[in-house]
PDB file of N, CA and C in Angstrom:
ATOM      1  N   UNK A   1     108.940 137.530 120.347  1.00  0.00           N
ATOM      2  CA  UNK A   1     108.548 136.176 119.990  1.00  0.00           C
ATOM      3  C   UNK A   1     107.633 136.177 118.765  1.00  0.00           C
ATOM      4  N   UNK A   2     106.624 137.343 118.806  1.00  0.00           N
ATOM      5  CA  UNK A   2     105.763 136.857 117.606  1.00  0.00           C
ATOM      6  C   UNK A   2     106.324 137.963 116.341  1.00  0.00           C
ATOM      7  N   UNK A   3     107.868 138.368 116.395  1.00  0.00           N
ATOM      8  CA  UNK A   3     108.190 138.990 115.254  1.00  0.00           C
ATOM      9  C   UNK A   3     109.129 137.520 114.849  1.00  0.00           C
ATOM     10  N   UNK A   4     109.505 136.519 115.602  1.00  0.00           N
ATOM     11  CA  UNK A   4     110.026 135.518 114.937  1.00  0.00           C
ATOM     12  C   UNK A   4     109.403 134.549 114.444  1.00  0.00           C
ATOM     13  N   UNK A   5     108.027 134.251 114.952  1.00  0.00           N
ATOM     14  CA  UNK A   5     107.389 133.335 114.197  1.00  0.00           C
ATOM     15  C   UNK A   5     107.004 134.334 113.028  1.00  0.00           C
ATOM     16  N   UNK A   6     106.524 135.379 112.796  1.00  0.00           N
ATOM     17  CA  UNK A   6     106.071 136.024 111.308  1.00  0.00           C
ATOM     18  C   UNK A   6     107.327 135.938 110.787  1.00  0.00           C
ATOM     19  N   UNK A   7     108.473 135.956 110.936  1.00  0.00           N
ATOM     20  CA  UNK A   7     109.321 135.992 110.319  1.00  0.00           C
ATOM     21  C   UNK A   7     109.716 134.317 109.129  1.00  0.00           C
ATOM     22  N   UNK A   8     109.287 133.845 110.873  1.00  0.00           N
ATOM     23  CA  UNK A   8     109.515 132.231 110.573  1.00  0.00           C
ATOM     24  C   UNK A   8     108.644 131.514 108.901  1.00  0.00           C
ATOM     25  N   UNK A   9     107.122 132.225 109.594  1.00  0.00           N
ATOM     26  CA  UNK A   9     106.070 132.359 108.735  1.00  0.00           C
ATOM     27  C   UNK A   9     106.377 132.734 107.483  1.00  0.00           C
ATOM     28  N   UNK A  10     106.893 133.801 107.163  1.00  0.00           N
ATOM     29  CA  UNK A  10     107.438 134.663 105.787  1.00  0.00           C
ATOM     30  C   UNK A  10     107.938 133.702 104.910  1.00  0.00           C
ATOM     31  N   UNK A  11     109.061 133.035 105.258  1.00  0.00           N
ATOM     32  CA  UNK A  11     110.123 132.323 105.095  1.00  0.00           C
ATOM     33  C   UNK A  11     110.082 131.065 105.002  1.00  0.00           C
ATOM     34  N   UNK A  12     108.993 130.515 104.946  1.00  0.00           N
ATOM     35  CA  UNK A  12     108.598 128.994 105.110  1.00  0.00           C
ATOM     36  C   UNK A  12     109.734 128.221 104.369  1.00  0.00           C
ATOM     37  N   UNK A  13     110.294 127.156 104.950  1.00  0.00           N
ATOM     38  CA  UNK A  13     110.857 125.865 104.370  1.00  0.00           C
ATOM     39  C   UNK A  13     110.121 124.805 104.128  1.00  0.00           C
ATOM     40  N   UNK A  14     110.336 123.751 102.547  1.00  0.00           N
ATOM     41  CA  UNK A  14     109.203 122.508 102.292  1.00  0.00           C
ATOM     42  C   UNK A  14     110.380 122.175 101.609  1.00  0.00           C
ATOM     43  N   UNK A  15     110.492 121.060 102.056  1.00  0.00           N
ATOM     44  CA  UNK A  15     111.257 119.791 101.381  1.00  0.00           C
ATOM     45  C   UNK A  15     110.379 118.651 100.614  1.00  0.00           C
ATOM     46  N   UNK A  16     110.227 117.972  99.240  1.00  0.00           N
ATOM     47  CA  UNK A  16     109.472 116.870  98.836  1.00  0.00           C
ATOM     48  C   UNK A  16     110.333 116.522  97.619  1.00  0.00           C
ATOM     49  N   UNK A  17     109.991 115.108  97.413  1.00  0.00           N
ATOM     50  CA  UNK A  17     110.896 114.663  96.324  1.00  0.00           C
ATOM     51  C   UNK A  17     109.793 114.249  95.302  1.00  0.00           C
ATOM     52  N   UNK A  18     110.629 114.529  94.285  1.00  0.00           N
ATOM     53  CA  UNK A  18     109.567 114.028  92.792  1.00  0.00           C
ATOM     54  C   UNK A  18     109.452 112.509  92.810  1.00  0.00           C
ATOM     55  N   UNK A  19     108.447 111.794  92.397  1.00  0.00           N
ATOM     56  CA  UNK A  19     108.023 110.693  92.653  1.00  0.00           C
ATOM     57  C   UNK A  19     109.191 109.956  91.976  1.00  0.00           C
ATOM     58  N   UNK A  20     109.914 109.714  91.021  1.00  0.00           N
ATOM     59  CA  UNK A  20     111.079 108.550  90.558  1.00  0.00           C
ATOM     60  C   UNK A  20     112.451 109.217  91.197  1.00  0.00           C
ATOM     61  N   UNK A  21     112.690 110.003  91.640  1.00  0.00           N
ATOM     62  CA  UNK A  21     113.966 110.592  91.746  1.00  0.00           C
ATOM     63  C   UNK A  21     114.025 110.554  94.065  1.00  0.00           C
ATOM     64  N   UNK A  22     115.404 110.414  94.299  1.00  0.00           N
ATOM     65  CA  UNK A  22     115.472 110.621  95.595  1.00  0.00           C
ATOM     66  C   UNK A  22     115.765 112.012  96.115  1.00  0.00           C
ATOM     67  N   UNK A  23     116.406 112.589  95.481  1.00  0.00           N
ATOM     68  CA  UNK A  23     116.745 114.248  95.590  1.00  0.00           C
ATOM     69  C   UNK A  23     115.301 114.814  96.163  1.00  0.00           C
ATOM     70  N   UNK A  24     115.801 115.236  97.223  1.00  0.00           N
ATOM     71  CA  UNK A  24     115.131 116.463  98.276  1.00  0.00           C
ATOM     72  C   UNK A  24     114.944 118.282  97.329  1.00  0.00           C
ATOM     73  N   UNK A  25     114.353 118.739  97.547  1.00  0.00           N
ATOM     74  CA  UNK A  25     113.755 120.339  96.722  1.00  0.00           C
ATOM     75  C   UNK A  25     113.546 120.953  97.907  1.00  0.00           C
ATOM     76  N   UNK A  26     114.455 122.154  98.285  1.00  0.00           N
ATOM     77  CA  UNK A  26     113.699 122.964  99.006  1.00  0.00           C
ATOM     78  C   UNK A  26     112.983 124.150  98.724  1.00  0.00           C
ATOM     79  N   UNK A  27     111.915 124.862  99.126  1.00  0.00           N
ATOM     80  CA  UNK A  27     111.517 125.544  98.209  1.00  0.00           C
ATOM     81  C   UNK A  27     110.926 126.754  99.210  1.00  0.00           C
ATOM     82  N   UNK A  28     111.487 128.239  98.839  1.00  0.00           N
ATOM     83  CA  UNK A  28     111.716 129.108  99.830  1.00  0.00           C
ATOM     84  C   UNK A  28     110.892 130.131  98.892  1.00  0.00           C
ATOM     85  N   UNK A  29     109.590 131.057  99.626  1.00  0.00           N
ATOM     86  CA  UNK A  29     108.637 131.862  99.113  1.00  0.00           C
ATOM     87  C   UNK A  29     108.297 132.779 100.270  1.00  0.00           C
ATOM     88  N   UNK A  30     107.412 133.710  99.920  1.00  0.00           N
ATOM     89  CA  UNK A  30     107.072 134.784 100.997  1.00  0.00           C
ATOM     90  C   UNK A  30     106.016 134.194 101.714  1.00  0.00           C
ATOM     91  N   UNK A  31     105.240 132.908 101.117  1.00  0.00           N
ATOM     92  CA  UNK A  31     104.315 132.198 102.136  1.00  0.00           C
ATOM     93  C   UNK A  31     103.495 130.541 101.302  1.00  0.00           C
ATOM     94  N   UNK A  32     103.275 129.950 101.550  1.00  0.00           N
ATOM     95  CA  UNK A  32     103.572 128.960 101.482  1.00  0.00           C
ATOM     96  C   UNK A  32     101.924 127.739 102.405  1.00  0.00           C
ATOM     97  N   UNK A  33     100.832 127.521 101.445  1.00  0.00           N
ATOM     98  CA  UNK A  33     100.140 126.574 101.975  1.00  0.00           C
ATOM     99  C   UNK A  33     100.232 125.206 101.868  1.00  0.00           C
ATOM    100  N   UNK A  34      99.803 123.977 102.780  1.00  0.00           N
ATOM    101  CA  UNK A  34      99.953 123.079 102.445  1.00  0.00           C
ATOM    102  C   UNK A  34      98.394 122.315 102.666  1.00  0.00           C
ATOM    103  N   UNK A  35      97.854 121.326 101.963  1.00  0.00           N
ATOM    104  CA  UNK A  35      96.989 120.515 102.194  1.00  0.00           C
ATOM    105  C   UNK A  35      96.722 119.350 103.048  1.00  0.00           C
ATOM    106  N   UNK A  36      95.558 118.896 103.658  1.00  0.00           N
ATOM    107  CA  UNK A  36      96.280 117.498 104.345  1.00  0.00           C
ATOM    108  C   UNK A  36      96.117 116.167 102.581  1.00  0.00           C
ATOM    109  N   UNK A  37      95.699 116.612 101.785  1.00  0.00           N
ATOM    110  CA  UNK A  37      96.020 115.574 100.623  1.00  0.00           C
ATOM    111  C   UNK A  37      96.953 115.360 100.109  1.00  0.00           C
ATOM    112  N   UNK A  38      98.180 116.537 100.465  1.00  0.00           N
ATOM    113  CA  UNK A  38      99.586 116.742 100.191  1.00  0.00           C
ATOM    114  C   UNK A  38      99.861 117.781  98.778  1.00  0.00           C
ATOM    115  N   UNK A  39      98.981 118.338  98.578  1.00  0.00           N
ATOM    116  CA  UNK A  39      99.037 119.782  97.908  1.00  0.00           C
ATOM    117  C   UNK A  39      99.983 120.631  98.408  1.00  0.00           C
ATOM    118  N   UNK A  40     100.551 121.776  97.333  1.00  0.00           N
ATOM    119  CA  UNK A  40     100.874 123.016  98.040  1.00  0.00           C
ATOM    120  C   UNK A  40     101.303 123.622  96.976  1.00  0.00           C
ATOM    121  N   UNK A  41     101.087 124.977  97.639  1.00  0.00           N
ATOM    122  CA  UNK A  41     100.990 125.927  96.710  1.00  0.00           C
ATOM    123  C   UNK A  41     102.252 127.228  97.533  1.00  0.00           C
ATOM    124  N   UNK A  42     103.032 127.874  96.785  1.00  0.00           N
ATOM    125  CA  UNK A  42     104.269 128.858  97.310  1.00  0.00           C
ATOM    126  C   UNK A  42     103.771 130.048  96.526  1.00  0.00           C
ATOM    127  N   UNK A  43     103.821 130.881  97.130  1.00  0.00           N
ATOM    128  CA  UNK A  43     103.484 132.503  96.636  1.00  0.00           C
ATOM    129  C   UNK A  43     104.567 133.409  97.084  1.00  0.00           C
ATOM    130  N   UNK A  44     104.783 134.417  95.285  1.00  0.00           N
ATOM    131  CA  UNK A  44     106.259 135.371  95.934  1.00  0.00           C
ATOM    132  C   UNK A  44     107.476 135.145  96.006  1.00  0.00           C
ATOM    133  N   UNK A  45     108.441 135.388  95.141  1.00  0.00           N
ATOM    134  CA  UNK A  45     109.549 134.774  95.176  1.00  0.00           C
ATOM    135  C   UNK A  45     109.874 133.860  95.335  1.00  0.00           C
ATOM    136  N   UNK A  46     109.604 132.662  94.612  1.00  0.00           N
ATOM    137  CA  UNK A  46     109.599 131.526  94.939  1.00  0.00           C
ATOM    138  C   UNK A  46     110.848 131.047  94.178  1.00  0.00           C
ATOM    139  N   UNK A  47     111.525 130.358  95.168  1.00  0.00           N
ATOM    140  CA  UNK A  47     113.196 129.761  94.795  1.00  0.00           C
ATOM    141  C   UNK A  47     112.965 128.157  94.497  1.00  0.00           C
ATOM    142  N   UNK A  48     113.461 127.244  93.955  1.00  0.00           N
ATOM    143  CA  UNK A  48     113.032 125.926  94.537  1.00  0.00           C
ATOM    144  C   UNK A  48     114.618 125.362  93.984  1.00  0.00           C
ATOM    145  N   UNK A  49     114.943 124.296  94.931  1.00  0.00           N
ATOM    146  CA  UNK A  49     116.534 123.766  94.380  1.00  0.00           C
ATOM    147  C   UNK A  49     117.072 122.712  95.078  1.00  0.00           C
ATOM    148  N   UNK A  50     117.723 121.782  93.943  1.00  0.00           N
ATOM    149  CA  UNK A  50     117.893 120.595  94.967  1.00  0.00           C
ATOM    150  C   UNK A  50     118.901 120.881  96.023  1.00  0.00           C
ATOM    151  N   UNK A  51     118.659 120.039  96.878  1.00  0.00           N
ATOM    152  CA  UNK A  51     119.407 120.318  98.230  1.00  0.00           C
ATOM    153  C   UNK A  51     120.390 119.176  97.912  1.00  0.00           C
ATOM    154  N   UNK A  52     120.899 118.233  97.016  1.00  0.00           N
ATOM    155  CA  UNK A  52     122.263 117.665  96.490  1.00  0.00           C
ATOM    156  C   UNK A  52     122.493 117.820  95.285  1.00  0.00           C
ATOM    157  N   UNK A  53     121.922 118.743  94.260  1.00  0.00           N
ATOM    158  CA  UNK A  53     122.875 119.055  92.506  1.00  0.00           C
ATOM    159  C   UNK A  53     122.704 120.620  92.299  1.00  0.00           C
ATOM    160  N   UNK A  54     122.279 120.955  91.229  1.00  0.00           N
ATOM    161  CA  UNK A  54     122.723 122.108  91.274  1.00  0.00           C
ATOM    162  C   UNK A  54     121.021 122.648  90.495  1.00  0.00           C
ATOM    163  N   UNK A  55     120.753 121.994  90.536  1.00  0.00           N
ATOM    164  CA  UNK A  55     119.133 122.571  89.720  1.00  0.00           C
ATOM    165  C   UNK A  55     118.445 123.973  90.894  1.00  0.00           C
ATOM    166  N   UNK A  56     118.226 124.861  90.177  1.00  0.00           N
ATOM    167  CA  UNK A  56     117.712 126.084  90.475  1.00  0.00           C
ATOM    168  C   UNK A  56     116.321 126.627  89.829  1.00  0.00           C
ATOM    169  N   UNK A  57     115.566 127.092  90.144  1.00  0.00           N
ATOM    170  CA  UNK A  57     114.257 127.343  89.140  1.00  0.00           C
ATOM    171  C   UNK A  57     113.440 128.606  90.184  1.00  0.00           C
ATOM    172  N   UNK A  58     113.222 129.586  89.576  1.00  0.00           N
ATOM    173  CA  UNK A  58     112.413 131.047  90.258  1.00  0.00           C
ATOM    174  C   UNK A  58     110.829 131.113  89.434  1.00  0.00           C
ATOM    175  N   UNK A  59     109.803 131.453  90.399  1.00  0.00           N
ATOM    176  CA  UNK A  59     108.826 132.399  90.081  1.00  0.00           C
ATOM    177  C   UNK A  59     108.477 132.762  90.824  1.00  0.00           C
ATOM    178  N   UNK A  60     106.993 133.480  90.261  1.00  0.00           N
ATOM    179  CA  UNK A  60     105.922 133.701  91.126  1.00  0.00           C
ATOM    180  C   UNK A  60     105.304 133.572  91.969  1.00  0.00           C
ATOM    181  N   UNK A  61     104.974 132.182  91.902  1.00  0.00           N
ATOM    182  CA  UNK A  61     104.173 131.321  92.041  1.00  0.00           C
ATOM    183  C   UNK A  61     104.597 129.600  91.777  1.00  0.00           C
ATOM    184  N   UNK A  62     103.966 128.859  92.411  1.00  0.00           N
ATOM    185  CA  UNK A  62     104.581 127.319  92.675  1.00  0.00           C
ATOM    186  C   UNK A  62     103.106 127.007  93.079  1.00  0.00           C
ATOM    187  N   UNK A  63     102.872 125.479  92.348  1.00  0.00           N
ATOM    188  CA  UNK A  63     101.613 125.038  92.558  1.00  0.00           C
ATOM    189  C   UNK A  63     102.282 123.168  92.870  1.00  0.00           C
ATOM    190  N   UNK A  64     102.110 122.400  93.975  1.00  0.00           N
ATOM    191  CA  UNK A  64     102.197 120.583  93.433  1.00  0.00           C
ATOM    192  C   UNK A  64     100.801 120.149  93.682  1.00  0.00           C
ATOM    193  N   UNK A  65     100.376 119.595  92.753  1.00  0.00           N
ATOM    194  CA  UNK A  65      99.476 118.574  92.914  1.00  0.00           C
ATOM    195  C   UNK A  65      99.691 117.349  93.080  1.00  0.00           C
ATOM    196  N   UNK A  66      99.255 116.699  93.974  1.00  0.00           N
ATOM    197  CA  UNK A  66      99.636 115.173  94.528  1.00  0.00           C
ATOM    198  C   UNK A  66      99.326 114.546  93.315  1.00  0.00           C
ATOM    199  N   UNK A  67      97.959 114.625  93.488  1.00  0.00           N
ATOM    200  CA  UNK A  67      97.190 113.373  92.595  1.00  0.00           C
ATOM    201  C   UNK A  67      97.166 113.344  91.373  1.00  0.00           C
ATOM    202  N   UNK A  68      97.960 115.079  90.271  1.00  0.00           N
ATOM    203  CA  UNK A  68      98.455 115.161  89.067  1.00  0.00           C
ATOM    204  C   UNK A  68      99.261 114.706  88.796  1.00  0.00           C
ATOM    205  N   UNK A  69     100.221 114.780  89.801  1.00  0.00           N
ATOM    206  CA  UNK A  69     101.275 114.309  90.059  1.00  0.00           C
ATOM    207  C   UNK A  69     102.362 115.166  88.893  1.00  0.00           C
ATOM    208  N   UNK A  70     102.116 116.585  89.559  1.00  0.00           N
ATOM    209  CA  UNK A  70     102.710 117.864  88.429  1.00  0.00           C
ATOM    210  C   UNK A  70     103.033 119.030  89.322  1.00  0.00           C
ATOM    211  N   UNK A  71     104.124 119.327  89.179  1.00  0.00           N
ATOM    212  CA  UNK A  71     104.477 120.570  90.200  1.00  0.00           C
ATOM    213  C   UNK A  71     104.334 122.242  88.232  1.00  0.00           C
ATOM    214  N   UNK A  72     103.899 123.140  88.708  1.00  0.00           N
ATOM    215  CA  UNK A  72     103.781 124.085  88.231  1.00  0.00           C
ATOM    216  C   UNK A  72     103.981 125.145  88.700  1.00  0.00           C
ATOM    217  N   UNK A  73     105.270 126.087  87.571  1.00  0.00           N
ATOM    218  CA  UNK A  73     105.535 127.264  88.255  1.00  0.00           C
ATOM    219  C   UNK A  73     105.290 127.911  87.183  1.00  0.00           C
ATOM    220  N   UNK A  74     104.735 129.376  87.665  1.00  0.00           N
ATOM    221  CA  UNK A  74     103.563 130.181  86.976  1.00  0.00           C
ATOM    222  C   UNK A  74     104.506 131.539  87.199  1.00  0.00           C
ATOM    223  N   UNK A  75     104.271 132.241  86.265  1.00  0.00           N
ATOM    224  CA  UNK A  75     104.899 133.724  86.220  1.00  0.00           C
ATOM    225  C   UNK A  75     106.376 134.087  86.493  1.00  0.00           C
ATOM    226  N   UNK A  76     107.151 134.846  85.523  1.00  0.00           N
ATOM    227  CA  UNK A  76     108.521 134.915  85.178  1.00  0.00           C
ATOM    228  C   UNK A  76     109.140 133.557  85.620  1.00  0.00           C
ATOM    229  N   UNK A  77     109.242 132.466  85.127  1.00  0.00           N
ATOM    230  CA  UNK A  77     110.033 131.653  85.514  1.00  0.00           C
ATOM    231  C   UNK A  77     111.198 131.614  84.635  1.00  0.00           C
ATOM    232  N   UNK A  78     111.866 130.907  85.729  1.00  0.00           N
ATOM    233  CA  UNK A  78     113.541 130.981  85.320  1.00  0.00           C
ATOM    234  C   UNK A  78     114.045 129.621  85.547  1.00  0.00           C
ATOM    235  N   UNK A  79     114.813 129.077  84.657  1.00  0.00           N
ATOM    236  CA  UNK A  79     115.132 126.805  85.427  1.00  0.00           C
ATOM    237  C   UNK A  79     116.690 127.129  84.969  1.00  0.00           C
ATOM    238  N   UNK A  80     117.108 126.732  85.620  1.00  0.00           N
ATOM    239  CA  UNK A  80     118.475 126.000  85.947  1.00  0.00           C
ATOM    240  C   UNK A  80     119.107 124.899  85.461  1.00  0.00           C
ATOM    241  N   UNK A  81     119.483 123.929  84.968  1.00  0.00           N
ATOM    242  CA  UNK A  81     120.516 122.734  85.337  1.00  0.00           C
ATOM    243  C   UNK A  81     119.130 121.721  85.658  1.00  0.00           C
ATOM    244  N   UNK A  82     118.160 121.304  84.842  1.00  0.00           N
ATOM    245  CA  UNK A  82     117.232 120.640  84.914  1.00  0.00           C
ATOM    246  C   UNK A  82     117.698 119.404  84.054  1.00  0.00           C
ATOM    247  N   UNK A  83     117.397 118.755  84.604  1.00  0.00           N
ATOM    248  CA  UNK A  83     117.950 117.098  83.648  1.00  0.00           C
ATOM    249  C   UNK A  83     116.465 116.117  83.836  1.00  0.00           C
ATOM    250  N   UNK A  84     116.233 116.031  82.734  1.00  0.00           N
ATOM    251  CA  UNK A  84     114.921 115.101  82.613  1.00  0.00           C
ATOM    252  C   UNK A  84     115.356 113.851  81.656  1.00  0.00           C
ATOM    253  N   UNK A  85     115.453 112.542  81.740  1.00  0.00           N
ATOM    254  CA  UNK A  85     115.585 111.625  81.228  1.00  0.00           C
ATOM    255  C   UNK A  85     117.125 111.858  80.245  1.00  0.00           C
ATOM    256  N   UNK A  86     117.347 111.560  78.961  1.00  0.00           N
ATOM    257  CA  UNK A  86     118.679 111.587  78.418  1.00  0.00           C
ATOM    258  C   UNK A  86     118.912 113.402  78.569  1.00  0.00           C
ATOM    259  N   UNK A  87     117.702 114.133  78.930  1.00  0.00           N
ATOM    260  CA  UNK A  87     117.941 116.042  77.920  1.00  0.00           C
ATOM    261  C   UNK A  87     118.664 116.522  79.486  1.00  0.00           C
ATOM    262  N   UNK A  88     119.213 117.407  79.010  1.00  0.00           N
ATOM    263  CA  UNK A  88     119.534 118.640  80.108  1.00  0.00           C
ATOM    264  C   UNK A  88     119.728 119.554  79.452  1.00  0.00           C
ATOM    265  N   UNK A  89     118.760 120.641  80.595  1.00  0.00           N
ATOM    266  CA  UNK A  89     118.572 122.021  80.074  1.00  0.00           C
ATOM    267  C   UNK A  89     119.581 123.032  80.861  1.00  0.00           C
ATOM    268  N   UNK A  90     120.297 123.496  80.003  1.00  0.00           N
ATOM    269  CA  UNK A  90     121.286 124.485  80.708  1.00  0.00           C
ATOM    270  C   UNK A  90     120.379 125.767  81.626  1.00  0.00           C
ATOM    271  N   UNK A  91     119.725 126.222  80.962  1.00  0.00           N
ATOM    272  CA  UNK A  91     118.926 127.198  81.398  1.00  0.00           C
ATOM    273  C   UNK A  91     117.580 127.512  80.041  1.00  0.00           C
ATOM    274  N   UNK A  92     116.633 128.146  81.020  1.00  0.00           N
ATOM    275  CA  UNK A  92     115.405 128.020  79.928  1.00  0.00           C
ATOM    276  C   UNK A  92     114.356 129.080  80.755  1.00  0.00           C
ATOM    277  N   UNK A  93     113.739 129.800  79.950  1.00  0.00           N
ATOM    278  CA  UNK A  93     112.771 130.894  80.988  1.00  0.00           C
ATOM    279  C   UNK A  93     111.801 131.133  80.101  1.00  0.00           C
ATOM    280  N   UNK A  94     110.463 131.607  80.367  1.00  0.00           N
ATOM    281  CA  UNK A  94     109.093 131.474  79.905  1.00  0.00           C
ATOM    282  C   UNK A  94     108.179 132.134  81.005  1.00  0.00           C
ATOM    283  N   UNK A  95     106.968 131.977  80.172  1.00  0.00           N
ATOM    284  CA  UNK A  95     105.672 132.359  81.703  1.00  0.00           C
ATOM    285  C   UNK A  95     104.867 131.071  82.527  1.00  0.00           C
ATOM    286  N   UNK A  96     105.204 129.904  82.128  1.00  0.00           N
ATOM    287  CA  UNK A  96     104.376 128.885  82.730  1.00  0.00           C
ATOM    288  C   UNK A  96     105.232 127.435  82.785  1.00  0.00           C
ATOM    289  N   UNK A  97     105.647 126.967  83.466  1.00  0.00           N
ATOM    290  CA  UNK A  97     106.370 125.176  83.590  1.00  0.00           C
ATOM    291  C   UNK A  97     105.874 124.355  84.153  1.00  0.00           C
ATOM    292  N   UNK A  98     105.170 123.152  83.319  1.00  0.00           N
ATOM    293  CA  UNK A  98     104.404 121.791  84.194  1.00  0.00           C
ATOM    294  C   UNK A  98     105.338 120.881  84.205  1.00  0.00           C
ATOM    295  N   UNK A  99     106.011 120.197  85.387  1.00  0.00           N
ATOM    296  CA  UNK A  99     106.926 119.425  84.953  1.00  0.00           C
ATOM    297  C   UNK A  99     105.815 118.173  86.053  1.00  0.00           C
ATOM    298  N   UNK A 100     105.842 116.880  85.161  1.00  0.00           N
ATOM    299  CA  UNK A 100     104.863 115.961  85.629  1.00  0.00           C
ATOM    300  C   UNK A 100     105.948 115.080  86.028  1.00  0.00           C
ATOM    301  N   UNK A 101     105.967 115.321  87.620  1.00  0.00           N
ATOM    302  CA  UNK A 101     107.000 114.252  88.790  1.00  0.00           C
ATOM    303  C   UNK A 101     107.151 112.679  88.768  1.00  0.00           C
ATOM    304  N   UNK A 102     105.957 112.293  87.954  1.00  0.00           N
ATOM    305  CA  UNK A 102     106.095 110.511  87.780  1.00  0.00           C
ATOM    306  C   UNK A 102     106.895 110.558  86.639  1.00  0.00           C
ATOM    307  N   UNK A 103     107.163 111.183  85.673  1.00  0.00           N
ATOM    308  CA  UNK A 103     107.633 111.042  84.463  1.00  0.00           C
ATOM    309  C   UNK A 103     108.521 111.970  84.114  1.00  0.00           C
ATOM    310  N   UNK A 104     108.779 113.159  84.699  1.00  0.00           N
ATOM    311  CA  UNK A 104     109.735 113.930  83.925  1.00  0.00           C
ATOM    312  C   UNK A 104     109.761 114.587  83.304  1.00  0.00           C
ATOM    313  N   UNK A 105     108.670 114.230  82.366  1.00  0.00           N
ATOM    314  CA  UNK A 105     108.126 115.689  81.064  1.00  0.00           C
ATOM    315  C   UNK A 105     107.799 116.997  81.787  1.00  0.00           C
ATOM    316  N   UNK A 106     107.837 117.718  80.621  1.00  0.00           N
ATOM    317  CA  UNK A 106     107.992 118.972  80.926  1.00  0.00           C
ATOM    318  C   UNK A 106     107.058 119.806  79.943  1.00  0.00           C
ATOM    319  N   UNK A 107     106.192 120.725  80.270  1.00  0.00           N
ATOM    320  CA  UNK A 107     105.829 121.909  79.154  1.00  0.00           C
ATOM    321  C   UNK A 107     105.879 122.635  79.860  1.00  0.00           C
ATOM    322  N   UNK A 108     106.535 123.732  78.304  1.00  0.00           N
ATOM    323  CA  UNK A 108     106.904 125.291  78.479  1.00  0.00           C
ATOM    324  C   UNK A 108     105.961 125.815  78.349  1.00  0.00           C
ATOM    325  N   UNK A 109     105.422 127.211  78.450  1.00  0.00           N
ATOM    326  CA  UNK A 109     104.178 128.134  77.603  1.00  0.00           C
ATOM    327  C   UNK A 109     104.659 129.317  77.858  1.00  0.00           C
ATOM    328  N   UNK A 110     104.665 130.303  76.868  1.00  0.00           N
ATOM    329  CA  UNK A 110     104.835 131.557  77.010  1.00  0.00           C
ATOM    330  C   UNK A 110     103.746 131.805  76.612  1.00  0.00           C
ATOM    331  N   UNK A 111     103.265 133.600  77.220  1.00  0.00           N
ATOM    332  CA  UNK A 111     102.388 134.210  76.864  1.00  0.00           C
ATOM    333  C   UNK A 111     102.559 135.573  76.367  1.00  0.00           C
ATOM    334  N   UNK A 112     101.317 136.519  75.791  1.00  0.00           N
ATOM    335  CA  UNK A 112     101.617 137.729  75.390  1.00  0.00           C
ATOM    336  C   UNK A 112     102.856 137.452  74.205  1.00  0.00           C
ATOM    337  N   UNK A 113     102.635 136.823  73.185  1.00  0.00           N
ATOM    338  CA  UNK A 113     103.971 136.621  72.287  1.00  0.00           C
ATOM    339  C   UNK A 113     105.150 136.870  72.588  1.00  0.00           C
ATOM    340  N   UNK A 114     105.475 136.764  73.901  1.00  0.00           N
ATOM    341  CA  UNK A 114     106.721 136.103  74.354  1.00  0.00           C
ATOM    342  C   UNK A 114     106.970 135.195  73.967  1.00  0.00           C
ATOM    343  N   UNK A 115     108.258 134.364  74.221  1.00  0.00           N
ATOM    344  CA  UNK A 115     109.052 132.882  73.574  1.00  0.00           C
ATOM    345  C   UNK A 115     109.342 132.342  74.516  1.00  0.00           C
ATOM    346  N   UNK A 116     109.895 131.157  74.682  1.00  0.00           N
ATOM    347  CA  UNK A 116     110.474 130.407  75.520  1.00  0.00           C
ATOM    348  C   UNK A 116     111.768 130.028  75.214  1.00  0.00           C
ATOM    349  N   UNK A 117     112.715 130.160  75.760  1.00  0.00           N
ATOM    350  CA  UNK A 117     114.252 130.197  75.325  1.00  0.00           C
ATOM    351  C   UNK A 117     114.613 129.706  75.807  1.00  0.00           C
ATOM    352  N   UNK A 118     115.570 128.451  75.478  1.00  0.00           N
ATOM    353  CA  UNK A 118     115.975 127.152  75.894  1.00  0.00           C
ATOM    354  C   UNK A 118     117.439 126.809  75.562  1.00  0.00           C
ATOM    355  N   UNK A 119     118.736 126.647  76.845  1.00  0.00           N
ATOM    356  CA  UNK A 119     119.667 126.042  76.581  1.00  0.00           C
ATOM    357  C   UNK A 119     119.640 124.413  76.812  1.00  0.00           C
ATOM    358  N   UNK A 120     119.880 123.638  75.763  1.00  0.00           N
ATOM    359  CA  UNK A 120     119.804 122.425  76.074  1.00  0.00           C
ATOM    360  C   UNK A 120     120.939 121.510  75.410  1.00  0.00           C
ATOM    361  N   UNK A 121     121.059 120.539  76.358  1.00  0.00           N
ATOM    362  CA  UNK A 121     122.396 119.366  76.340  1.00  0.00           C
ATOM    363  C   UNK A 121     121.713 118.328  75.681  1.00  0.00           C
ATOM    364  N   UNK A 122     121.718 117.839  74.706  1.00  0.00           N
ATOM    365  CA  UNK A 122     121.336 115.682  74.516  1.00  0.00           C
ATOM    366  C   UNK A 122     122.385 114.826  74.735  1.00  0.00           C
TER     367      UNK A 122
END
């Protein structure tokens, strides 16, 4: 019993939707806190993807802030099939992504003179 809850634990599932959009995100990490202000933060392989299109996005690390109203993924990230207002990004990878959930915008940042490399649709 308590190798299935650590397991359970490991493996955490979180579903939340970005504030203008109805699409569900599930978002699967090696562990996973939540706030009662509605924070949370994913550590470790962190997958996140809609559960109806095809958007995919990996890191490190996963941060949402409620009240920023900005989800941030931190270290090797990788995005998918991201569509923000008219743009879609085929694929795009960097060290840091703020994408601000009321609005859509997005910043990239690379570090260590790395680049940020971007397939994109208008």
């Amino acid at each position: 019993m308590k190798r299935v809850l650590l397991a359970s634990f490991l493996f955490l599932l979180a579903e939340f939707s970005f504030a203008e959009e109805l699409t569900n995100y599930t978002i699967t990490s090696d562990s996973q806190i939540n706030t009662l202000e509605g924070d949370l933060e994913a550590k470790g392989n962190v997958v996140i993807k809609s559960n109806g299109g095809n958007f995919e996005a990996y890191s490190d690390k996963l941060t949402f802030d409620k009240d920023d109203k900005s989800l941030k993924l931190i270290g090797n990230v990788y995005v998918k099939n991201f569509e923000s207002e008219e743009i879609a990004i085929e694929e795009t990878s960097g060290d840091e992504l703020t994408i601000f959930t009321d609005t859509g915008i997005f910043e990239f940042k690379s570090q260590n003179k790395n680049r940020v490399k971007t397939k994109i649709k208008f």
